[in-house]
N, C-alpha and C. Protein backbone atom coordinates (compact mmCIF):
# COMPACT_ATOMS: atom_id res chain seq x y z
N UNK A 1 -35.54 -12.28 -3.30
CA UNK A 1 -34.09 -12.18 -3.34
C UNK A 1 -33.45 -13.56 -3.15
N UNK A 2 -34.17 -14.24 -2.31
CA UNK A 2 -33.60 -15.72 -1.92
C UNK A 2 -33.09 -16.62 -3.22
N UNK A 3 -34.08 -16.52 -4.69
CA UNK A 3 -33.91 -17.47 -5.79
C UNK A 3 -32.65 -16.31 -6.21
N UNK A 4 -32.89 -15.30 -6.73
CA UNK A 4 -31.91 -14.75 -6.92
C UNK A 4 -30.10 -15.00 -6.34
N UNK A 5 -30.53 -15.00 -5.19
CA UNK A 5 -29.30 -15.48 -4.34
C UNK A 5 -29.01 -16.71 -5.30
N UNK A 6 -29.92 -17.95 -5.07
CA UNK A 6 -29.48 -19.07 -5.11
C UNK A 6 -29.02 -19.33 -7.19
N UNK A 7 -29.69 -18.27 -7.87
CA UNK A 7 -29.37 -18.55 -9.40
C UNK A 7 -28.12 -17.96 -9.41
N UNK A 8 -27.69 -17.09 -8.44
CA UNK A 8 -26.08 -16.49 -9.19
C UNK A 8 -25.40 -17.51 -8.41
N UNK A 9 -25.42 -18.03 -7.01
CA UNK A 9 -24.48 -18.86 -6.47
C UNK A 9 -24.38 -19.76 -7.44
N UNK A 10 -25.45 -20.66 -7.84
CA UNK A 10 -25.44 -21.60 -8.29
C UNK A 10 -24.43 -21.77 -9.81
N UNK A 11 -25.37 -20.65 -10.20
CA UNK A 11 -24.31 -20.52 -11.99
C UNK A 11 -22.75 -20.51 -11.55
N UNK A 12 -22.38 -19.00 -10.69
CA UNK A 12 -21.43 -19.04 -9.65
C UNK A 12 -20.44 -20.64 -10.33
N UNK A 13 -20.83 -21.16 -9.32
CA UNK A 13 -20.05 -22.54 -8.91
C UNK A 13 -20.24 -23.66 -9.69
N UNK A 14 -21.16 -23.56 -10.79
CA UNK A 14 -21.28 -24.01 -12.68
C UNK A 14 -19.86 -23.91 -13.38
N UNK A 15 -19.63 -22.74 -13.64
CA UNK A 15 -18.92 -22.05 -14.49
C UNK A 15 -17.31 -21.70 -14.10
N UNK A 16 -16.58 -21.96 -14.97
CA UNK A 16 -15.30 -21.32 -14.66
C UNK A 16 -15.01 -19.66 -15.08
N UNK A 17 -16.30 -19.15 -15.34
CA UNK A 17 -15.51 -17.86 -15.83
C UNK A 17 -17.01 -16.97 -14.58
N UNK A 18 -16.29 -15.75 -14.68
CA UNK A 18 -17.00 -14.93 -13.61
C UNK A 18 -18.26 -14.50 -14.30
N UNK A 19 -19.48 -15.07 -13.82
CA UNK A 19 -20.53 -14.36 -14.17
C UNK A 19 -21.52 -13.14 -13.94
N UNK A 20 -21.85 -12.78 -15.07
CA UNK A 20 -22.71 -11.31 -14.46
C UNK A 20 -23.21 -11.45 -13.19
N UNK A 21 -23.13 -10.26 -12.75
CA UNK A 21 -24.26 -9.79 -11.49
C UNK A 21 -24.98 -8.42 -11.85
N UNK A 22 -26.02 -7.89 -11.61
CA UNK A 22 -26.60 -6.87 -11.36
C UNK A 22 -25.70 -5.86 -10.63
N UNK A 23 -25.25 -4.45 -11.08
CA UNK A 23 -24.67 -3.48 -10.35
C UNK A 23 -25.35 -3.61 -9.01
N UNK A 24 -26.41 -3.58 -8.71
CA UNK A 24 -26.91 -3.39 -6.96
C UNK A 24 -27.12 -4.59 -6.32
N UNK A 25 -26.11 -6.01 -6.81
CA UNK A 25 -26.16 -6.71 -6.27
C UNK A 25 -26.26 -7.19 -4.71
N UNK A 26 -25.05 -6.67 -4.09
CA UNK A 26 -24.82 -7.07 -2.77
C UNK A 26 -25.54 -5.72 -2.31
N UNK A 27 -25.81 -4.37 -2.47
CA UNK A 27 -26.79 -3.76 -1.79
C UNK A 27 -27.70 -4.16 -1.78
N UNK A 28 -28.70 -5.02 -2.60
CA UNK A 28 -29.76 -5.68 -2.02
C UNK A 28 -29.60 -6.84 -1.08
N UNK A 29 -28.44 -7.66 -1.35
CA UNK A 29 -28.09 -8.67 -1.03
C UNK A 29 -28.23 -8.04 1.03
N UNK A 30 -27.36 -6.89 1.24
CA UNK A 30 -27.15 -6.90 2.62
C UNK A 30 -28.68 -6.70 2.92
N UNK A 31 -29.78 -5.94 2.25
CA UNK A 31 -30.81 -5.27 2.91
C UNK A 31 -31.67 -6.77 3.13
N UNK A 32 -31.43 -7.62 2.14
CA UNK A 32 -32.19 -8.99 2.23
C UNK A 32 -31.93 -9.58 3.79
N UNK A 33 -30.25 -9.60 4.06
CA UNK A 33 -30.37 -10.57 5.09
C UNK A 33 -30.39 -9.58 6.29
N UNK A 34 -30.56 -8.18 6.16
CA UNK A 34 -31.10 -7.36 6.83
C UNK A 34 -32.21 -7.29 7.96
N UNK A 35 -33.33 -7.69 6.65
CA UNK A 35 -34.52 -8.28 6.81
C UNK A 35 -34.80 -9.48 7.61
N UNK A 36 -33.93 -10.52 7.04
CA UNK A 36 -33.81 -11.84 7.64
C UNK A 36 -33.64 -12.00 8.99
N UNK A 37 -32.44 -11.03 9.49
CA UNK A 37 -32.10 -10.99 11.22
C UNK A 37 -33.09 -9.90 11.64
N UNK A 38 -34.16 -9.16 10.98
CA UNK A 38 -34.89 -8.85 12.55
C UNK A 38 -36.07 -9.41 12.32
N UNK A 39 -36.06 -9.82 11.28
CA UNK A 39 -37.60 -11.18 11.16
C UNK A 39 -37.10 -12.44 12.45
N UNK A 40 -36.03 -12.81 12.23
CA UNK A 40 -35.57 -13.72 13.48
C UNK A 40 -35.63 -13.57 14.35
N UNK A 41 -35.62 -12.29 14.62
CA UNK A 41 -35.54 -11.37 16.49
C UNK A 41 -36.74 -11.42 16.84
N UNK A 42 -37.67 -11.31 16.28
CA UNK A 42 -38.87 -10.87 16.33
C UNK A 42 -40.28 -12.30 16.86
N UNK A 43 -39.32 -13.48 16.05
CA UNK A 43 -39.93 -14.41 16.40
C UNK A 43 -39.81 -15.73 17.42
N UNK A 44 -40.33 -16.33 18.33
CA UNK A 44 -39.98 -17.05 18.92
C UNK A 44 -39.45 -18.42 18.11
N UNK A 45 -38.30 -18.79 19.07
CA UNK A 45 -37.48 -19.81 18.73
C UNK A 45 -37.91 -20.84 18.77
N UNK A 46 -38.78 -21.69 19.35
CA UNK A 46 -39.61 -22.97 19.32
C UNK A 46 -40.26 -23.12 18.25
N UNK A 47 -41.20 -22.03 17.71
CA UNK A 47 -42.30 -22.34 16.45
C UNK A 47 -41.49 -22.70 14.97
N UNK A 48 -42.54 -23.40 14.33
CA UNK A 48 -42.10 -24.16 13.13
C UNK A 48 -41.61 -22.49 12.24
N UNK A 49 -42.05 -21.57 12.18
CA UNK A 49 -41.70 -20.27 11.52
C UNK A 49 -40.36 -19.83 11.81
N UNK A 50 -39.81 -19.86 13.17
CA UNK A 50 -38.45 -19.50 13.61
C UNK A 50 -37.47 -20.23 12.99
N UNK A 51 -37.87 -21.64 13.24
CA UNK A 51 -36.96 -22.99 12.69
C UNK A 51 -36.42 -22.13 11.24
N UNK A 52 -37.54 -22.15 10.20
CA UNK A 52 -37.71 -22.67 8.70
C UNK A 52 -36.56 -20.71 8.40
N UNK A 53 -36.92 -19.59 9.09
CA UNK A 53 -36.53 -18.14 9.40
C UNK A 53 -35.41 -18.62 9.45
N UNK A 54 -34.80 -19.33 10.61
CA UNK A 54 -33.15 -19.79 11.04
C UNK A 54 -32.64 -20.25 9.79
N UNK A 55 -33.22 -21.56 9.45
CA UNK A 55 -32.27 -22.21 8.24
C UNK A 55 -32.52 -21.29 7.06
N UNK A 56 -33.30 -20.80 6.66
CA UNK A 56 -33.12 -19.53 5.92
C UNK A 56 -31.94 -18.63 5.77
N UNK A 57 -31.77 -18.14 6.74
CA UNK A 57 -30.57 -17.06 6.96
C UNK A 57 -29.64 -17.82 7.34
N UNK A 58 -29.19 -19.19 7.57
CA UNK A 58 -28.41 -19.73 7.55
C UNK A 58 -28.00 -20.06 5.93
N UNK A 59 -29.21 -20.58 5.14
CA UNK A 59 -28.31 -21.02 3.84
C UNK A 59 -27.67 -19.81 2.74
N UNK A 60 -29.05 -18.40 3.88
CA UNK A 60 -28.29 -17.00 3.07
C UNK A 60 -26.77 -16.69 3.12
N UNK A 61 -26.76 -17.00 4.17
CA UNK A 61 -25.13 -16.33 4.85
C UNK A 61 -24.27 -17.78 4.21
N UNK A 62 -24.55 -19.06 3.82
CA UNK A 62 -23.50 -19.33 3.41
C UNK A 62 -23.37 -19.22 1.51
N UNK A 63 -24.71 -18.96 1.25
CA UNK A 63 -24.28 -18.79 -0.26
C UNK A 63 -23.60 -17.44 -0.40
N UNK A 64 -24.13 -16.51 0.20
CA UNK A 64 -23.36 -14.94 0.25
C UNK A 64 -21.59 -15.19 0.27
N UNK A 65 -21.18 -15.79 1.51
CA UNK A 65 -19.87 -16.60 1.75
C UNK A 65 -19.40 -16.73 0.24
N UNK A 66 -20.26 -18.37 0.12
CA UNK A 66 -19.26 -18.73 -0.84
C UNK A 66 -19.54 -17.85 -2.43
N UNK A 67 -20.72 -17.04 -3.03
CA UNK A 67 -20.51 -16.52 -3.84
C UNK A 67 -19.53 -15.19 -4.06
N UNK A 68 -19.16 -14.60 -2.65
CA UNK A 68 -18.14 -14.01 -2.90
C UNK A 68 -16.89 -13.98 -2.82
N UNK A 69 -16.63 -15.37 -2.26
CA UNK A 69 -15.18 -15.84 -2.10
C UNK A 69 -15.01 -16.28 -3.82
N UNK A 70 -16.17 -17.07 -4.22
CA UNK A 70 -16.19 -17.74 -5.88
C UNK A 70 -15.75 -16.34 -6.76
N UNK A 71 -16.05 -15.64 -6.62
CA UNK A 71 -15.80 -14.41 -7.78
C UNK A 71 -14.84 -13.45 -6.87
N UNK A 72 -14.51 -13.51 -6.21
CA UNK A 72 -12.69 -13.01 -5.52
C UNK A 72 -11.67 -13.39 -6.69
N UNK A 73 -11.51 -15.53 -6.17
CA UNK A 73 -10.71 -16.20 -6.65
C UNK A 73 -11.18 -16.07 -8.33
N UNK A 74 -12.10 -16.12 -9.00
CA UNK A 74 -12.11 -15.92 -10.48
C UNK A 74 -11.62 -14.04 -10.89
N UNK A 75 -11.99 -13.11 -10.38
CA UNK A 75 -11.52 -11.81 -11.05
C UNK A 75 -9.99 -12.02 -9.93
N UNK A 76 -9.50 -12.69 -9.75
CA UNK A 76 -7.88 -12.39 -8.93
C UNK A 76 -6.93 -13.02 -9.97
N UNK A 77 -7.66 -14.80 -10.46
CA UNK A 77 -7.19 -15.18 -11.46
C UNK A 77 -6.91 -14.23 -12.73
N UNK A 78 -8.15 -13.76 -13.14
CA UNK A 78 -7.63 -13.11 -14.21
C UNK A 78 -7.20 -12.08 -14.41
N UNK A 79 -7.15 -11.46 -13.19
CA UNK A 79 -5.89 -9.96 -12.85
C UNK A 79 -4.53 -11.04 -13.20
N UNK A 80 -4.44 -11.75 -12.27
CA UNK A 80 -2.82 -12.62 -12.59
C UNK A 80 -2.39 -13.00 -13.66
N UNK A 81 -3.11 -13.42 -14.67
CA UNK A 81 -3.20 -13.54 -15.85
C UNK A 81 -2.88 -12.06 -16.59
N UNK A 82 -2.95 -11.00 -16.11
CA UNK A 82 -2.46 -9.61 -16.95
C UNK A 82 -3.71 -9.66 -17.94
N UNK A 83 -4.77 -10.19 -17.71
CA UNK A 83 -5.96 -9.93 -18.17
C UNK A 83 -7.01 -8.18 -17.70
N UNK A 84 -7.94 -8.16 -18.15
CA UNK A 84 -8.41 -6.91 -17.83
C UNK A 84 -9.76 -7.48 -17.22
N UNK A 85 -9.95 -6.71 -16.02
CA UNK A 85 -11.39 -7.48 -15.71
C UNK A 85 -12.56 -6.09 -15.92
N UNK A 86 -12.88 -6.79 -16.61
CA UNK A 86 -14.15 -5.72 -17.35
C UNK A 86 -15.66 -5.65 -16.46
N UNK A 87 -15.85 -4.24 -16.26
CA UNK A 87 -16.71 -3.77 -15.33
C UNK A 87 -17.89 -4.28 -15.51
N UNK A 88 -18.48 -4.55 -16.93
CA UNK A 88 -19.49 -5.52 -16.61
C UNK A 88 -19.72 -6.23 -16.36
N UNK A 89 -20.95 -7.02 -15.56
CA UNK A 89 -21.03 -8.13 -14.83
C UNK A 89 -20.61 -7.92 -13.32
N UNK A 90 -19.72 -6.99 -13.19
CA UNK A 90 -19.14 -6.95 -12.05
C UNK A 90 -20.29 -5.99 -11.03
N UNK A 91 -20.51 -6.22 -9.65
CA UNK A 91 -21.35 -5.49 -9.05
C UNK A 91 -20.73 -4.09 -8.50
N UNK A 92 -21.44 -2.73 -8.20
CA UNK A 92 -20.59 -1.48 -7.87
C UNK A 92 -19.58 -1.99 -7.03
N UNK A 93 -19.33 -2.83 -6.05
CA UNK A 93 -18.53 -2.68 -5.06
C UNK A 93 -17.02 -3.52 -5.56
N UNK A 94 -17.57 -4.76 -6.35
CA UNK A 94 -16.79 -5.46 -6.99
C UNK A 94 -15.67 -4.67 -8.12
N UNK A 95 -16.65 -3.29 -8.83
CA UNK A 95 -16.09 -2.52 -9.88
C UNK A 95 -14.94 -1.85 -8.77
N UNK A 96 -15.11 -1.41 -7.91
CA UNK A 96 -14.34 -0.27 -7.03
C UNK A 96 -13.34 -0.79 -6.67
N UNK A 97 -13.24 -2.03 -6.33
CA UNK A 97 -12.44 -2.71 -5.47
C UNK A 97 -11.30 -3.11 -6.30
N UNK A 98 -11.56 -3.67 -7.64
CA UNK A 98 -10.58 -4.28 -8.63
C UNK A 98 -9.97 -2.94 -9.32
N UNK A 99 -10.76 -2.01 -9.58
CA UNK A 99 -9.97 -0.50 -9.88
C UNK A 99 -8.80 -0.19 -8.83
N UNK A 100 -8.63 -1.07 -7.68
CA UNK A 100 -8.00 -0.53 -6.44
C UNK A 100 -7.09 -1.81 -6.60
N UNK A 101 -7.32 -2.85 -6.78
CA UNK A 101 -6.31 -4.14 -6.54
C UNK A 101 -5.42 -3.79 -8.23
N UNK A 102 -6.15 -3.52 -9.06
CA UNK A 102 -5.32 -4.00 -10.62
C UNK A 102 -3.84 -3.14 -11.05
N UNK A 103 -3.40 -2.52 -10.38
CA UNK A 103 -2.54 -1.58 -10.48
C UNK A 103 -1.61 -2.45 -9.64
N UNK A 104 -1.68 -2.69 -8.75
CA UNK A 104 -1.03 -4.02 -7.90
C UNK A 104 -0.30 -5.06 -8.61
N UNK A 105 -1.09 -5.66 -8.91
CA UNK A 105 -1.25 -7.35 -9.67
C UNK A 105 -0.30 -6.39 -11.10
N UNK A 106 -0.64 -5.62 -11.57
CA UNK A 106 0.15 -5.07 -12.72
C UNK A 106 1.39 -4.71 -12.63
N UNK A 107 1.95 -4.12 -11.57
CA UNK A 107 3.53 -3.83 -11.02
C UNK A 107 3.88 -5.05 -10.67
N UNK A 108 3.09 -6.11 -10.58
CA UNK A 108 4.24 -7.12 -9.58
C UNK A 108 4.17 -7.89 -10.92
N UNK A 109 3.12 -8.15 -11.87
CA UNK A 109 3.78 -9.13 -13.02
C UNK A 109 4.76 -8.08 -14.31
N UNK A 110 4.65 -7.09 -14.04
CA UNK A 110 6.31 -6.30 -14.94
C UNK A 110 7.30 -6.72 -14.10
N UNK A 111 7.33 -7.06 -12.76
CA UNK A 111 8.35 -7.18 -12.23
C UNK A 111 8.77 -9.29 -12.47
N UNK A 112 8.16 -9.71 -12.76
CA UNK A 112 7.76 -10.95 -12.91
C UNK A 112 8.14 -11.19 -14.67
N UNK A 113 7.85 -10.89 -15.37
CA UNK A 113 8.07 -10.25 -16.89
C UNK A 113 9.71 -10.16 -16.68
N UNK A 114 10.06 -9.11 -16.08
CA UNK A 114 11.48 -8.82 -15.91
C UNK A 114 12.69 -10.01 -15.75
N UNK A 115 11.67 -10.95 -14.04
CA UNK A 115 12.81 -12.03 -14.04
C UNK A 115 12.82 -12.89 -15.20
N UNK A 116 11.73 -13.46 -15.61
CA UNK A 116 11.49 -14.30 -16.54
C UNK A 116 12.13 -13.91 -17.98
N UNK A 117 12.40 -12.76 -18.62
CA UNK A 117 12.80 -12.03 -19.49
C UNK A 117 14.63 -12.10 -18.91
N UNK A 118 14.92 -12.51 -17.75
CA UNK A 118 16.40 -12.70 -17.97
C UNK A 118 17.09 -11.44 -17.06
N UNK A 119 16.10 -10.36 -17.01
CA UNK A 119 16.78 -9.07 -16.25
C UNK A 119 16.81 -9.68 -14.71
N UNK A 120 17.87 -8.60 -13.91
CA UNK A 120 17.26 -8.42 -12.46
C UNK A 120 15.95 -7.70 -12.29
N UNK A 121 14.97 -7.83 -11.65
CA UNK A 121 14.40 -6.66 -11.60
C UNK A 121 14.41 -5.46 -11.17
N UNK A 122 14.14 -4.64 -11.54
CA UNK A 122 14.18 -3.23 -11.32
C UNK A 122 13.51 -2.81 -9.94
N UNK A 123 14.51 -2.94 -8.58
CA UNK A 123 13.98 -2.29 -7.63
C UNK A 123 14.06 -1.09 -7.59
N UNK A 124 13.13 0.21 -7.29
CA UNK A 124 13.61 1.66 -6.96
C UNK A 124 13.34 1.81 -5.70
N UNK A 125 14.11 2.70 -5.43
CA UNK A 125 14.55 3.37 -4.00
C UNK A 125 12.78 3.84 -3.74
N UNK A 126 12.11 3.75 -2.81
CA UNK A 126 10.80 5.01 -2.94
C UNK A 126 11.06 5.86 -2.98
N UNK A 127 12.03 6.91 -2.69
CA UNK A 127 12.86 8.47 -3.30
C UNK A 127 12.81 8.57 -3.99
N UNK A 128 13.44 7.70 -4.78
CA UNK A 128 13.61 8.32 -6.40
C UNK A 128 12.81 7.49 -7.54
N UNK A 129 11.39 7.05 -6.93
CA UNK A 129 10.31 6.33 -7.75
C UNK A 129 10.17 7.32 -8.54
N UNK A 130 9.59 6.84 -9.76
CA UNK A 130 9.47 8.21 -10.85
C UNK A 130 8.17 7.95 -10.82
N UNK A 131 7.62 9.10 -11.66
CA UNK A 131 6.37 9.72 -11.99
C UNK A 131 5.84 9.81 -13.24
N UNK A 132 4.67 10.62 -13.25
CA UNK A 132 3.80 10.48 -14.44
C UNK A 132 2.83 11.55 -14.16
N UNK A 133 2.94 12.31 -14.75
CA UNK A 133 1.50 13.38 -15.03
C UNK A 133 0.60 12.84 -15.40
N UNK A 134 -0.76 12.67 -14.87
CA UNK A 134 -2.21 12.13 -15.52
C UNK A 134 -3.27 13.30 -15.31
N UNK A 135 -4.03 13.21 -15.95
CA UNK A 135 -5.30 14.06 -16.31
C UNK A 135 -6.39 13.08 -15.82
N UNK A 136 -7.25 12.84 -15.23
CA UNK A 136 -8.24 11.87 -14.92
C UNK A 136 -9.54 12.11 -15.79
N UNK A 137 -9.87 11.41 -16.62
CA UNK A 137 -10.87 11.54 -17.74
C UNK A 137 -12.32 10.82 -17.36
N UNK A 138 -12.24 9.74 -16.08
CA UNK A 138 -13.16 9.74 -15.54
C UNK A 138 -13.30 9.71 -13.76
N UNK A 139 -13.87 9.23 -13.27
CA UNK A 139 -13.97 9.28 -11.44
C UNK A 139 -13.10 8.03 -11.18
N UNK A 140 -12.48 7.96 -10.21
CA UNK A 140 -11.67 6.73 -9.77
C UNK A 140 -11.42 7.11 -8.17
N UNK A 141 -11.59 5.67 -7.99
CA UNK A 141 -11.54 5.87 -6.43
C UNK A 141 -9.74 5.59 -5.71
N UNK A 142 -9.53 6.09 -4.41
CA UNK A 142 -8.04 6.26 -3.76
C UNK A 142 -7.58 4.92 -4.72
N UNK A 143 -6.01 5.36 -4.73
CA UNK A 143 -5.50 3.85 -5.28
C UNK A 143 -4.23 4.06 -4.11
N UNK A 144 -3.32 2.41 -4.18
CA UNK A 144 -1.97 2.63 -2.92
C UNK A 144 -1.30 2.71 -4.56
N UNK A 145 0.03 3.68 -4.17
CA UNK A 145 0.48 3.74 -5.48
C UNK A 145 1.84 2.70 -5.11
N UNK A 146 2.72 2.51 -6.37
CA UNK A 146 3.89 1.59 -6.00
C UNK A 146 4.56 2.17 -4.49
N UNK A 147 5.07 3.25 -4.55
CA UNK A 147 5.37 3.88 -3.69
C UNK A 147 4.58 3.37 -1.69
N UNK A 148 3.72 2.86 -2.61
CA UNK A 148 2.76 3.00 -0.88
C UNK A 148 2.08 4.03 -0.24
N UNK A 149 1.77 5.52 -0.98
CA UNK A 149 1.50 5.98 -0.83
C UNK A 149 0.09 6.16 -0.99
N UNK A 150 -1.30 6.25 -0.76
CA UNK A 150 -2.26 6.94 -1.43
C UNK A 150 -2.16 8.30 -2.18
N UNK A 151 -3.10 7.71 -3.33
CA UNK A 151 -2.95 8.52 -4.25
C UNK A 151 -4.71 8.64 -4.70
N UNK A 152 -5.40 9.91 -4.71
CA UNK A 152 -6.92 10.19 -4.81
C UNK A 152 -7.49 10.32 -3.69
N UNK A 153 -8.98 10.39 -3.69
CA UNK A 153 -9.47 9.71 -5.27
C UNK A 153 -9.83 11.11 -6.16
N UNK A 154 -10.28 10.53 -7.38
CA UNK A 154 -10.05 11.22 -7.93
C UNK A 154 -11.33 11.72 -9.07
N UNK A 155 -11.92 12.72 -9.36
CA UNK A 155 -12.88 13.30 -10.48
C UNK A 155 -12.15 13.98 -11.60
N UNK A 156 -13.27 13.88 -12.46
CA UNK A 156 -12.34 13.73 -14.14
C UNK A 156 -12.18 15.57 -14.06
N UNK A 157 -10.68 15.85 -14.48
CA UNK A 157 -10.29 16.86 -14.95
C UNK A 157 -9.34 17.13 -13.97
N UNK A 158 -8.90 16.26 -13.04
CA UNK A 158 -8.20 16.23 -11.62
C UNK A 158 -6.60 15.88 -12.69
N UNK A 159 -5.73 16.53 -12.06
CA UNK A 159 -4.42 16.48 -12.85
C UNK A 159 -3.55 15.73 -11.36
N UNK A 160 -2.35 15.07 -12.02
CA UNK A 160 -1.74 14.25 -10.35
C UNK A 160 -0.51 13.46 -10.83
N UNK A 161 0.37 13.31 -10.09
CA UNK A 161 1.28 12.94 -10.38
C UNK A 161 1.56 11.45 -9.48
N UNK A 162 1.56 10.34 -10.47
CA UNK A 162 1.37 9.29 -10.05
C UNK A 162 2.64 8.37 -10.37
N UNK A 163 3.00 7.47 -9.20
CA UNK A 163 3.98 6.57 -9.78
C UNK A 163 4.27 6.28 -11.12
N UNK A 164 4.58 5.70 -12.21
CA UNK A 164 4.61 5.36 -13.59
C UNK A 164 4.36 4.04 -13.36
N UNK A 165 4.09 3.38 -12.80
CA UNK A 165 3.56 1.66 -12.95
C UNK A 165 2.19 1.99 -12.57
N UNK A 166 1.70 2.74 -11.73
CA UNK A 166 0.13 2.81 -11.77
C UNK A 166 -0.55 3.62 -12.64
N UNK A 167 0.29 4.63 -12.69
CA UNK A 167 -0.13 5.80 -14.48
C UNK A 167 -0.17 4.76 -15.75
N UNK A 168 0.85 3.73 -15.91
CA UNK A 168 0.33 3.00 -16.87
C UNK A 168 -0.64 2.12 -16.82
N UNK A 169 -1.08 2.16 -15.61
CA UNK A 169 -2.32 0.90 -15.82
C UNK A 169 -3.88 2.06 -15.86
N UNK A 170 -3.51 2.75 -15.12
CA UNK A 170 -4.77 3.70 -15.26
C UNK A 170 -4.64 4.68 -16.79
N UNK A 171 -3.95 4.66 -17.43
CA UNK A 171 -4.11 5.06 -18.66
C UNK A 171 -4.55 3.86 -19.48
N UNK A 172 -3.80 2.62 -19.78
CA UNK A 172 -4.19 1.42 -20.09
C UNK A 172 -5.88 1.22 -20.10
N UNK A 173 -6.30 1.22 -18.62
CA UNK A 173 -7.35 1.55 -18.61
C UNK A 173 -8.62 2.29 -19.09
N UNK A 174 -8.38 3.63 -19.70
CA UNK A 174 -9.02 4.28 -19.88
C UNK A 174 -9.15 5.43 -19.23
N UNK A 175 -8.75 5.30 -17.66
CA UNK A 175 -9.33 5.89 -16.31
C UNK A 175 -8.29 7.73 -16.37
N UNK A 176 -7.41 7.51 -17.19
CA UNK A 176 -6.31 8.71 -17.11
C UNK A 176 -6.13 9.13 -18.27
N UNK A 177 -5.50 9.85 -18.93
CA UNK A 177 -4.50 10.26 -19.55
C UNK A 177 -3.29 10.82 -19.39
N UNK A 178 -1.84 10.17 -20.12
CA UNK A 178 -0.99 11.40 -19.73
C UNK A 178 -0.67 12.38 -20.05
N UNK A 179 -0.41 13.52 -19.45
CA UNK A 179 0.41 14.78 -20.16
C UNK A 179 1.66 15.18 -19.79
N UNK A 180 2.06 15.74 -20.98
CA UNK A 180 3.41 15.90 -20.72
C UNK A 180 3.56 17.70 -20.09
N UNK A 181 4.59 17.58 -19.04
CA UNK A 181 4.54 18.94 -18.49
C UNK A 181 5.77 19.02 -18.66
N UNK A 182 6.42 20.78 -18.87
CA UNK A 182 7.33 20.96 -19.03
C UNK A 182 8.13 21.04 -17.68
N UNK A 183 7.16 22.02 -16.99
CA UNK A 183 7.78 22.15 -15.50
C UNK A 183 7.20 20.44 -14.55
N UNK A 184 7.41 19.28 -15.27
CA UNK A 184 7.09 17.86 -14.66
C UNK A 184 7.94 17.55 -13.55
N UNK A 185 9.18 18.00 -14.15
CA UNK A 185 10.23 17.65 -12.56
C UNK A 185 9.38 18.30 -11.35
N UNK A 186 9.54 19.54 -11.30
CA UNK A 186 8.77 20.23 -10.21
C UNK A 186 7.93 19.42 -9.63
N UNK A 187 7.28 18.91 -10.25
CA UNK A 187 5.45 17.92 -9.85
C UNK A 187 5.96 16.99 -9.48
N UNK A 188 7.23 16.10 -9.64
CA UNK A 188 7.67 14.91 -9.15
C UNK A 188 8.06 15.08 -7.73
N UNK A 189 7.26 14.82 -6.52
CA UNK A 189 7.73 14.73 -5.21
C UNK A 189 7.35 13.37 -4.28
């Protein structure tokens, strides 16, 4: 796991664009340095084995550090950018997490769009935030909706009535569809 570590940090901090990882990245990653701290416990601190054990899990814990601060700041960039950050490459936890931030970063640059476009922007009351009927076509995990509310999570065929700035990004997405309901007012609460 150690070269491993050190080929993604390394490319990592190569490259300006976010590079693949393996989906079970950081689950191996924790069980590695897992390993590392009770191999350390285990051994006395004087011998040349403890030493070489220490700086070990020392250079683990700082490439871990900086390879996940490095691909934070690259998939944050290109959320800000109104870019799409595409699940591959990305590791499970990395996929979950940006499904949860991109709905965010997407309401605040329409609102950003808006000033720049010359409007005020469009504040709503949270009362009278409007809505959106969605159908969920695949699994998605809790999202905060504009509102601030949690909203999910959610399995496909799950119907829900979601802010309209996060219904458009999760349709955008793929992750929803909308439908139109007749009795929709009703569902708007």
């Amino acid at each position: 796991m150690y070269k491993e570590l050190y080929d993604a940090w390394s490319s990592e901090k190569k490259n300006d664009e976010l590079q693949p990882l393996p989906k079970e990245f950081y689950t191996r990653l924790g069980e590695y340095i897992r390993q590392l701290k009770e191999e350390r416990r285990m051994l006395d601190e004087k011998t040349t084995k403890a030493k070489l054990a220490i700086r070990e899990y020392k250079n683990v814990q700082k490439m871990a550090r900086e390879i996940i601060t490095l691909r934070q700041r690259k998939a944050s960039n290109i959320v800000c950018v109104s870019e799409v950050v595409h699940s591959e490459g990305l590791a499970q936890e990395e996929e979950r997490l940006f499904r949860q931030v991109t709905p965010s970063f997407e309401s605040y640059q329409a609102v950003v769009k808006e000033i720049l476009s010359g409007r005020p922007p469009h504040a709503e009351d949270k009362t009278t935030l409007k809505k959106k009927v969605l159908r969920f076509v695949q699994k998605a995990p809790a999202i905060i909706g504009a509102d601030m509310r949690t909203y999910g999570s959610f399995k496909p065929e799950d119907v829900a009535s979601i802010p309209r700035e996060n219904a458009r990004v999760l349709v955008k997405q793929g992750i929803a569809v909308e439908i139109e309901a007749k009795l929709q007012s009703l569902l708007i609460n």
